[in-house]
N, C-alpha and C. Protein backbone atom coordinates (compact mmCIF):
# COMPACT_ATOMS: atom_id res chain seq x y z
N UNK A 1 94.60 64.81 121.91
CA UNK A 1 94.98 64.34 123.22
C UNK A 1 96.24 63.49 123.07
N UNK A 2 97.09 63.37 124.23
CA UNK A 2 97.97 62.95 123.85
C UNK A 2 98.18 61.29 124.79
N UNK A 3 98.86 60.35 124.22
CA UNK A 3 98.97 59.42 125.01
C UNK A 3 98.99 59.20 126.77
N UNK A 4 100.02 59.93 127.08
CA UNK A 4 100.31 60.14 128.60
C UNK A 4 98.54 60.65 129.24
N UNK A 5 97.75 61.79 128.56
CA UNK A 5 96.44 62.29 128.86
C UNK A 5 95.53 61.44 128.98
N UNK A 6 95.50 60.26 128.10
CA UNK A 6 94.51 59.62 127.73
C UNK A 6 94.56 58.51 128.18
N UNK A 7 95.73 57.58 128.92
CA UNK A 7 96.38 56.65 129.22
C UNK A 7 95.93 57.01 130.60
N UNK A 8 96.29 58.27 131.70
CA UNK A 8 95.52 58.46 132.87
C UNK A 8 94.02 58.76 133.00
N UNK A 9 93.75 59.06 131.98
CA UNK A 9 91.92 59.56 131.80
C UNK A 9 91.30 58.01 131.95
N UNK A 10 92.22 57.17 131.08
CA UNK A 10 91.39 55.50 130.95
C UNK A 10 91.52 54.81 132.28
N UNK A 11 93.07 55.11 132.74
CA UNK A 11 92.89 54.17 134.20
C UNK A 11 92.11 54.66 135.50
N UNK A 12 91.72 55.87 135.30
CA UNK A 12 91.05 56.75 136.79
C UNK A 12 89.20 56.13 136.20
N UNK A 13 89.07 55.94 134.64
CA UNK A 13 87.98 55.71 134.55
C UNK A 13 87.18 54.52 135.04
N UNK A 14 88.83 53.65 134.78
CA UNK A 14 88.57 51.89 134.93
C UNK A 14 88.52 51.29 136.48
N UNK A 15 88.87 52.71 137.27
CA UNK A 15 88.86 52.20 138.65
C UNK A 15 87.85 52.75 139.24
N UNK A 16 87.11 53.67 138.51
CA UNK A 16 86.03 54.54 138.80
C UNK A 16 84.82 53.43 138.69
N UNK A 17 84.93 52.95 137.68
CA UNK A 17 83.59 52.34 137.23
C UNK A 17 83.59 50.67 137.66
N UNK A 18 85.08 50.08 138.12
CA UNK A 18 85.24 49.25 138.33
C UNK A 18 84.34 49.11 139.93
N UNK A 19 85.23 49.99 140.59
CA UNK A 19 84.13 50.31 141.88
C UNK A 19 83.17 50.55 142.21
N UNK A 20 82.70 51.16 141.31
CA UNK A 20 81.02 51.40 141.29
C UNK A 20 80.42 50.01 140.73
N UNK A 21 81.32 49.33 139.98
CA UNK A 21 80.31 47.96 139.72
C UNK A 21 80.39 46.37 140.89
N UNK A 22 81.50 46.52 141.45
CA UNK A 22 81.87 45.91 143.14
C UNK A 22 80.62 46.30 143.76
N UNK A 23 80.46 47.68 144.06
CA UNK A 23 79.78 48.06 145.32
C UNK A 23 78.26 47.86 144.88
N UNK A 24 77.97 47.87 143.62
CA UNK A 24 76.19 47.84 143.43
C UNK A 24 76.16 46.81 142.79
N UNK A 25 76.87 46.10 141.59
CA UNK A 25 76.58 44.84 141.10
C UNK A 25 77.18 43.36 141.72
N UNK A 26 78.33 43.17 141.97
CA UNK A 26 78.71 42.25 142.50
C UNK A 26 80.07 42.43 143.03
N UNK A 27 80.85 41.87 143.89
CA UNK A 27 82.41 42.50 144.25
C UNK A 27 82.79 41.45 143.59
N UNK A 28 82.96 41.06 143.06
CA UNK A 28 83.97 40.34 141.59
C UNK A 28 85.02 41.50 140.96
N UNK A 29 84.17 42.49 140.54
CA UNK A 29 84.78 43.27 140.17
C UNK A 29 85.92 44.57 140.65
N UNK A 30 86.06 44.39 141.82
CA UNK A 30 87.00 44.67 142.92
C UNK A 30 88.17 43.88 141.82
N UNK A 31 88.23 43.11 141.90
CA UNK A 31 89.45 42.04 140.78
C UNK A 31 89.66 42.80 139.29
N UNK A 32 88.73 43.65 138.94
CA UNK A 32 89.53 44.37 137.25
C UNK A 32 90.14 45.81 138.25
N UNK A 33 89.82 46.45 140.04
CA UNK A 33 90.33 47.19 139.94
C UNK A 33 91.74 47.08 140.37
N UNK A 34 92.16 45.67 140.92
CA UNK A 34 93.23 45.39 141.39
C UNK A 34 93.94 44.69 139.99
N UNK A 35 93.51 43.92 138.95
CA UNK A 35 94.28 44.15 137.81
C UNK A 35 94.51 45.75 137.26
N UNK A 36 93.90 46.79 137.30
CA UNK A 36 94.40 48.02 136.36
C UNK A 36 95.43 48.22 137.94
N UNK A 37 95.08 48.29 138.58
CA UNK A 37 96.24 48.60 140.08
C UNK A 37 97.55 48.03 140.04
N UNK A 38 97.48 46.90 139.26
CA UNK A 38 98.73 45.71 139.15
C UNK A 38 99.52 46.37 138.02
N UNK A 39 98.52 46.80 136.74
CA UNK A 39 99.19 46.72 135.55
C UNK A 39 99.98 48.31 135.61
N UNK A 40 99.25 49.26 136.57
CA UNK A 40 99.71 50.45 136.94
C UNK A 40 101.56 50.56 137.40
N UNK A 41 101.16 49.54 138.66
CA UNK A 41 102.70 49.18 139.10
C UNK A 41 103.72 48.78 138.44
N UNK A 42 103.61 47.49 137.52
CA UNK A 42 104.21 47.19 136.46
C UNK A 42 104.55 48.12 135.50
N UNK A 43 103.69 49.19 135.05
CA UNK A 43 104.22 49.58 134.22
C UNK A 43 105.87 51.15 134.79
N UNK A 44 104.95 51.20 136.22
CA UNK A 44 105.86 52.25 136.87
C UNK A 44 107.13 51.11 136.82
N UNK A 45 107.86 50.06 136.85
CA UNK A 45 108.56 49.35 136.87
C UNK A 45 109.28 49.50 135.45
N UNK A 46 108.52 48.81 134.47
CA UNK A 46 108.83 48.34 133.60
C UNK A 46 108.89 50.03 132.60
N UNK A 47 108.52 50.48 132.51
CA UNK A 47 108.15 51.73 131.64
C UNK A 47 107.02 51.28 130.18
N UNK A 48 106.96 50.42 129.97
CA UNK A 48 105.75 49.67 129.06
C UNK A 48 104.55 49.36 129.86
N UNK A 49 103.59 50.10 128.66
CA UNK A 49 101.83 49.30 129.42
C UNK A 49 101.00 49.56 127.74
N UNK A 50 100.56 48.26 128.09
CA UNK A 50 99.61 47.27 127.19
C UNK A 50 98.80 48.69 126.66
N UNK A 51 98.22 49.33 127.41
CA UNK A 51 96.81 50.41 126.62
C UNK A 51 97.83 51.81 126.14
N UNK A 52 99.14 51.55 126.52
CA UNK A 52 99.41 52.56 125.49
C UNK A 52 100.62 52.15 124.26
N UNK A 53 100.12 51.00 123.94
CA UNK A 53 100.55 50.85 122.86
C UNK A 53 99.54 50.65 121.89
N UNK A 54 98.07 50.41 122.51
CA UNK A 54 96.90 50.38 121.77
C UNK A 54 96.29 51.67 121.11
N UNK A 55 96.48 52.38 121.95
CA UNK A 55 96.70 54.01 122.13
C UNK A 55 97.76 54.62 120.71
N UNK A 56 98.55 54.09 121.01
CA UNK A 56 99.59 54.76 120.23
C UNK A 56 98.73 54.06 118.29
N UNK A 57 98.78 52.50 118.90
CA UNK A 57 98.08 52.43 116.98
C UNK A 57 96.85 52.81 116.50
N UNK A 58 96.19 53.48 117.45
CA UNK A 58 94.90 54.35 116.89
C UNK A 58 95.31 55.47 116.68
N UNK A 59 96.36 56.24 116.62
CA UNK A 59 96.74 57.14 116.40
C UNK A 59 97.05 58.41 117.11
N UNK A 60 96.85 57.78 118.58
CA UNK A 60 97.17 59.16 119.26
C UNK A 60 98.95 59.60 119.31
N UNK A 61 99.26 60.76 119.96
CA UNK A 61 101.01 60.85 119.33
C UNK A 61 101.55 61.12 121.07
N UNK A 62 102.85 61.28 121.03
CA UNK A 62 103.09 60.99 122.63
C UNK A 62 104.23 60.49 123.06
């Protein structure tokens, strides 16, 4: 898999599950989906994001 694949697979997951834990456990967590929402924008800005450079030193290529 390649970075770019795995980098959208993680953020659709983190907003997936983020929401599902708002709506049945507590809405606190509404707040990790508006941080991955934030860090999304930023990175469309900036062209750098934090999970794919984590990404990149586990070895995925990209």
């Amino acid at each position: 898999m390649k970075v770019d694949a795995a980098l959208r697979a993680i953020a659709g997951t983190f907003v997936l599950l983020s929401l599902a834990l708002g709506w049945w456990v507590h809405p606190g967590f509404y707040l990790f989906t508006a941080f991955v929402g934030l860090n999304l924008l930023q990175s469309g800005f900036t062209g750098w994001c934090p999970m794919m450079t984590i990404l990149r030193k586990a070895g995925l290529k990209g």
